[in-house]
C-alpha atoms as a PDB file:
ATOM      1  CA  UNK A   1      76.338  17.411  61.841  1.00  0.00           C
ATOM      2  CA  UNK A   2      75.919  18.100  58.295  1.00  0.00           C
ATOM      3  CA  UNK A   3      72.501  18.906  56.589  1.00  0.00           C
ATOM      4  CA  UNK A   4      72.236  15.659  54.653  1.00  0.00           C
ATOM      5  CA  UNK A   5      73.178  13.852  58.096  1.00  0.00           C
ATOM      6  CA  UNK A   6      69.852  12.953  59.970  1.00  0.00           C
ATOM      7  CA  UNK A   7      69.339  11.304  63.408  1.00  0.00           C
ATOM      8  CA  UNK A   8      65.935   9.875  62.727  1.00  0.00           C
ATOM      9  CA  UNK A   9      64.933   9.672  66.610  1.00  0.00           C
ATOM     10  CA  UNK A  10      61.752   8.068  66.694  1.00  0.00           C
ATOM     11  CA  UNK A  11      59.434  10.380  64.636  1.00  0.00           C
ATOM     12  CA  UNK A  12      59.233   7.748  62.117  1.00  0.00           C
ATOM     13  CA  UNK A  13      57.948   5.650  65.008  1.00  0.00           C
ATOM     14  CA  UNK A  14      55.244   8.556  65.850  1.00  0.00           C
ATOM     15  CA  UNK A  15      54.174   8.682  62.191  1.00  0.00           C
ATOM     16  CA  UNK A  16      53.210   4.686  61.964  1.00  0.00           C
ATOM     17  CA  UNK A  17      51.887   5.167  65.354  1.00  0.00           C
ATOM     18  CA  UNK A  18      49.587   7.684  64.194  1.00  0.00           C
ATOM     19  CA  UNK A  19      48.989   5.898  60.967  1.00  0.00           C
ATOM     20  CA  UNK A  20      47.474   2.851  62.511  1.00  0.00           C
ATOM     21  CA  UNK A  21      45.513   5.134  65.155  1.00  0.00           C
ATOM     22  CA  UNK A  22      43.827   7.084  62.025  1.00  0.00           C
ATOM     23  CA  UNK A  23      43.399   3.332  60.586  1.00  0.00           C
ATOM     24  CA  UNK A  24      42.036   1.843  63.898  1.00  0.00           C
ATOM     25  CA  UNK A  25      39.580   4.842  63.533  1.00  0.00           C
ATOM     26  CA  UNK A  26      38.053   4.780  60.236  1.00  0.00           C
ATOM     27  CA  UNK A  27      37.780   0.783  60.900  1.00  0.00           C
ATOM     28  CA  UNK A  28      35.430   1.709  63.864  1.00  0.00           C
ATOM     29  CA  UNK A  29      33.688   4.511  61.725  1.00  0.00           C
ATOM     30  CA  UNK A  30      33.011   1.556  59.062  1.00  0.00           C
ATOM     31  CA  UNK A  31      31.889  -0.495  61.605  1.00  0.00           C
ATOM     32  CA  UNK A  32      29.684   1.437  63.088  1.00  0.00           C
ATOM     33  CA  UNK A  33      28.206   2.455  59.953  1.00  0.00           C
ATOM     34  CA  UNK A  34      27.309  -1.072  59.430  1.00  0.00           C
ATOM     35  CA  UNK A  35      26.050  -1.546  62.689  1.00  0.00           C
ATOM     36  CA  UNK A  36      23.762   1.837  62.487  1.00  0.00           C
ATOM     37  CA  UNK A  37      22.520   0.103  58.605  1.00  0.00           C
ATOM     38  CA  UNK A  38      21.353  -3.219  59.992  1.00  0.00           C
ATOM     39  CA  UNK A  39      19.632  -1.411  62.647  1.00  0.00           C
ATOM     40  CA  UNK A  40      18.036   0.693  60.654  1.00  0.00           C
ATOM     41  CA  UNK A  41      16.198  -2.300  58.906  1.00  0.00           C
ATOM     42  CA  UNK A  42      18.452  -2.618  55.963  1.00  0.00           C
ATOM     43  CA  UNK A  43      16.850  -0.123  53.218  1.00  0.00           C
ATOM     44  CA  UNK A  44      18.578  -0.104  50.164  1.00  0.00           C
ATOM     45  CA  UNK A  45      19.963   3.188  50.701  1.00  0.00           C
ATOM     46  CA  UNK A  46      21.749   2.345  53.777  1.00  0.00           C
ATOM     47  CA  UNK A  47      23.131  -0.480  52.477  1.00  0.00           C
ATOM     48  CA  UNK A  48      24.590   1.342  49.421  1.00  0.00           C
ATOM     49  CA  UNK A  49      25.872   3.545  52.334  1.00  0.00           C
ATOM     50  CA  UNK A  50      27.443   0.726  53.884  1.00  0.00           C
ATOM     51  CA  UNK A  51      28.899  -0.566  51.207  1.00  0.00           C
ATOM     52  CA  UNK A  52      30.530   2.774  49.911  1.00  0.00           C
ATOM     53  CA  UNK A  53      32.286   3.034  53.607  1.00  0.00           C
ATOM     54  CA  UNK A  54      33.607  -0.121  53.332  1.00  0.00           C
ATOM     55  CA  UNK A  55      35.073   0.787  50.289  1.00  0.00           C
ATOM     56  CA  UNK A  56      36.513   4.301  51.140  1.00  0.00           C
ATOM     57  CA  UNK A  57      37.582   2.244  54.284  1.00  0.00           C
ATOM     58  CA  UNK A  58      39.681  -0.162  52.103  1.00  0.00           C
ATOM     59  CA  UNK A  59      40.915   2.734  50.013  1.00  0.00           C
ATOM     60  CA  UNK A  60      42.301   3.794  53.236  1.00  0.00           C
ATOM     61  CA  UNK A  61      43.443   1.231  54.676  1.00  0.00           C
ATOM     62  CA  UNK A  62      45.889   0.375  51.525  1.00  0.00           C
ATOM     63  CA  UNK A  63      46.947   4.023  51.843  1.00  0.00           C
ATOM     64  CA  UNK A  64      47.851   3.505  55.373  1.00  0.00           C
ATOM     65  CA  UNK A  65      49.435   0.266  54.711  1.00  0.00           C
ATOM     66  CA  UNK A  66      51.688   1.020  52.264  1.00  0.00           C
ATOM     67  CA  UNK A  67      52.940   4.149  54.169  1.00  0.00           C
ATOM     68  CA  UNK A  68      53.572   2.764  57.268  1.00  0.00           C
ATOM     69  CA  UNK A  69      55.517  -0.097  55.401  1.00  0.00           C
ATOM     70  CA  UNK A  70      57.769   2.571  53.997  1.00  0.00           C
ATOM     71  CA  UNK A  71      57.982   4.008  57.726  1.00  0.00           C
ATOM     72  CA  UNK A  72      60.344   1.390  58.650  1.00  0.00           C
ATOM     73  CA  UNK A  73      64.103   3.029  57.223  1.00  0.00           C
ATOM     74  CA  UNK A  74      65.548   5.881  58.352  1.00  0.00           C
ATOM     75  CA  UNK A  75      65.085   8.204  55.959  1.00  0.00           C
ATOM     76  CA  UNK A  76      61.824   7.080  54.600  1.00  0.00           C
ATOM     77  CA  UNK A  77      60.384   8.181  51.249  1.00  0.00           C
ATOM     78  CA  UNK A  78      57.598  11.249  51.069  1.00  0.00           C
ATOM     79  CA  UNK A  79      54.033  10.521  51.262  1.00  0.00           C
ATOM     80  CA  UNK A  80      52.809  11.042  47.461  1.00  0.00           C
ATOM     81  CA  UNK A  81      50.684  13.693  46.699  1.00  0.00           C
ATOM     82  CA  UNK A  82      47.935  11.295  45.446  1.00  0.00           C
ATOM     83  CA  UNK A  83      48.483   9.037  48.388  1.00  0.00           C
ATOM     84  CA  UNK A  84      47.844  12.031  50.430  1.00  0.00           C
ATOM     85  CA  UNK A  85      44.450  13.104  48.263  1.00  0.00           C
ATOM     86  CA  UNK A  86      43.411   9.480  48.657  1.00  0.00           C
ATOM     87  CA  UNK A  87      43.675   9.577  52.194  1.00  0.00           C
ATOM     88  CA  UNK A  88      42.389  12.746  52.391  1.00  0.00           C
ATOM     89  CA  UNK A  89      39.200  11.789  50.217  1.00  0.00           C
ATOM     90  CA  UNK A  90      38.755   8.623  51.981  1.00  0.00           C
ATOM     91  CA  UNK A  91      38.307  10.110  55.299  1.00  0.00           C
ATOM     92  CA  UNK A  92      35.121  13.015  54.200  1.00  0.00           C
ATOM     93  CA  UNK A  93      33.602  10.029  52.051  1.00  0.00           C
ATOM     94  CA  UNK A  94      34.060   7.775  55.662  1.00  0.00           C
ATOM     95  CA  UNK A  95      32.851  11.471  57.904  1.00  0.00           C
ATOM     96  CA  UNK A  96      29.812  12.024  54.914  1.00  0.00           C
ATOM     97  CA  UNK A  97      28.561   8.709  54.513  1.00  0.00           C
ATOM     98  CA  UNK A  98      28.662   8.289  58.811  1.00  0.00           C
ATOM     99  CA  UNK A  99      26.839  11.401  58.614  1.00  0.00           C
ATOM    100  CA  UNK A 100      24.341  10.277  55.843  1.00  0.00           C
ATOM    101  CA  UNK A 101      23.336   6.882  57.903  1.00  0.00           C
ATOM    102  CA  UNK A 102      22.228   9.295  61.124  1.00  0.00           C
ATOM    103  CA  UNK A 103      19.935  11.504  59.220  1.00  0.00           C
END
């Protein structure tokens, strides 16, 4: 087997898997954000709280869907570096604004 020969296996596989278990996660994060908001009586501040989850949850979520659509060949392409940041940057604004609603 030569180096630019590759038996893909199913690591791909792994990789979307884990993809829509990250995405599966922040959706429930989001949600419960929400949930923890209307509970809270709805102050303007929590719902400026909601509503910037939702959107670093749809930042997210298009990260995660384009990657796991490129998941689906053999020798798929690299994540980007600014898909990566974006993911990355989604999921502390996700973890601060969670964090933000319980105090």
């Amino acid at each position: 087997m030569t180096a630019t020969d590759r038996d893909p296996g199913l690591q791909p596989e792994r990789t979307r898997l884990a993809w829509r278990r990250t995405t599966l996660t922040a959706t429930v994060v989001a949600l419960l954000a929400g949930r923890q908001a209307l509970h809270s009586g709805a102050a303007p501040a929590a719902l400026v709280a909601v509503a910037l989850s939702a959107l670093a949850w749809l930042g997210f979520l298009l990260v995660a869907h384009r990657r796991v659509s490129v998941l689906g060949v053999a020798r798929p392409e690299q994540l980007a570096p600014r898909g990566a940041l974006t993911a990355a940057l989604c999921t502390v604004a996700l973890a601060v604004f969670a964090a933000a609603m319980l105090f």
